[in-house]
Protein backbone atom coordinates (compact mmCIF):
# COMPACT_ATOMS: atom_id res chain seq x y z
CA UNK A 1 38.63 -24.51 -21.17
CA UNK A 2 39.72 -26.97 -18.82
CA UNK A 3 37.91 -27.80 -14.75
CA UNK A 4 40.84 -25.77 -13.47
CA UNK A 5 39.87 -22.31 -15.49
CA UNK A 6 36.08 -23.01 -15.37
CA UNK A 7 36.54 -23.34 -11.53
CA UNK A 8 38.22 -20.35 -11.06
CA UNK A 9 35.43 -18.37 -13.63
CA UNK A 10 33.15 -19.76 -11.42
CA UNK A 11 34.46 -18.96 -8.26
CA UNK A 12 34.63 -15.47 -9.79
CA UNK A 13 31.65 -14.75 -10.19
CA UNK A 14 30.40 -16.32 -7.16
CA UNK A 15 32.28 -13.16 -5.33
CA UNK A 16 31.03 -10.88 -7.55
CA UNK A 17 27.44 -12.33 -6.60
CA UNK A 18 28.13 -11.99 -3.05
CA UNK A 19 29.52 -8.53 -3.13
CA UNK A 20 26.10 -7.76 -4.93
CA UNK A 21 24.28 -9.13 -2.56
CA UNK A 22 26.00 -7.71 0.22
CA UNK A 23 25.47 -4.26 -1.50
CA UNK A 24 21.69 -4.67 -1.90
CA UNK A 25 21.20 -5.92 1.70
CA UNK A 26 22.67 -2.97 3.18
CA UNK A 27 20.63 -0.66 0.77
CA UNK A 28 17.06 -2.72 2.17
CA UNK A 29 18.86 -2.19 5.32
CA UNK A 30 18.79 1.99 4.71
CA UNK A 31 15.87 2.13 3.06
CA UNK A 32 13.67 0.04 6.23
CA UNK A 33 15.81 2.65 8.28
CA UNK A 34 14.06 5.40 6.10
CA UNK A 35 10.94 4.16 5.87
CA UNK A 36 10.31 3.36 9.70
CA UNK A 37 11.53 7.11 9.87
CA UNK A 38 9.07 8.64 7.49
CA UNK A 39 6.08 6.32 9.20
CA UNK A 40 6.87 8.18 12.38
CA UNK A 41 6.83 11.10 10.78
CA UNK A 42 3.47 10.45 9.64
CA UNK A 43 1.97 9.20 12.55
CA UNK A 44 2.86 12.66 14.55
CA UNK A 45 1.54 14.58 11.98
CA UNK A 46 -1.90 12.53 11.93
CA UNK A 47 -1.79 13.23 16.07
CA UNK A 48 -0.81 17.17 15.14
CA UNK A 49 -3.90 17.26 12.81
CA UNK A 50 -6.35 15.30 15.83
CA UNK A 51 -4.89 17.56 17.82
CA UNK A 52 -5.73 20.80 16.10
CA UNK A 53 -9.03 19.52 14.53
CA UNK A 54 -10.05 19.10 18.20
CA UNK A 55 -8.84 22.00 19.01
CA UNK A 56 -10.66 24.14 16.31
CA UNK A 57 -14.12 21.67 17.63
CA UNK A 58 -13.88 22.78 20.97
CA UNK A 59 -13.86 26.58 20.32
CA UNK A 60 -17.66 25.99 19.06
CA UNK A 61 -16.80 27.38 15.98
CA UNK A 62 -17.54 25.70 13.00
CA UNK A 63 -15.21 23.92 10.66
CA UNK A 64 -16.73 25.30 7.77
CA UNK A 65 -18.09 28.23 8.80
CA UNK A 66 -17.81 31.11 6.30
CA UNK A 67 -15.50 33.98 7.67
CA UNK A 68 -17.34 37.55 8.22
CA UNK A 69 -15.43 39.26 5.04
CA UNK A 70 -17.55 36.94 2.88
């Protein structure tokens, strides 16, 4: 194999490299989109829970009260 060829096998697989590269950014890229998505998610749900938990507080009942059927 002479400089020529192993130039050209070289500069081959460089592309290759950055088309994988490329790829995987973009797929960090959709998964921080995702995840900055689901944290929202989460955080209105903890502020639904608050919300109810102080909800349920304020009726003077309590939390773990046994129900009358009991």
């Amino acid at each position: 194999m002479n400089n020529e060829e192993r130039l050209v096998d070289i500069e081959i697989k460089l592309s290759h490299q950055e088309d994988l590269v490329e790829s995987l950014n973009q797929l960090v890229y959709e998964q921080q989109t995702r995840i900055d998505l689901l944290d929202k998610r989460c955080e209105a749900l903890i502020r639904q829970v608050r919300e109810l938990a102080d909800s349920v507080g304020s009726r003077g009942g309590a939390v773990d009260e046994r129900p009358p059927h009991y």
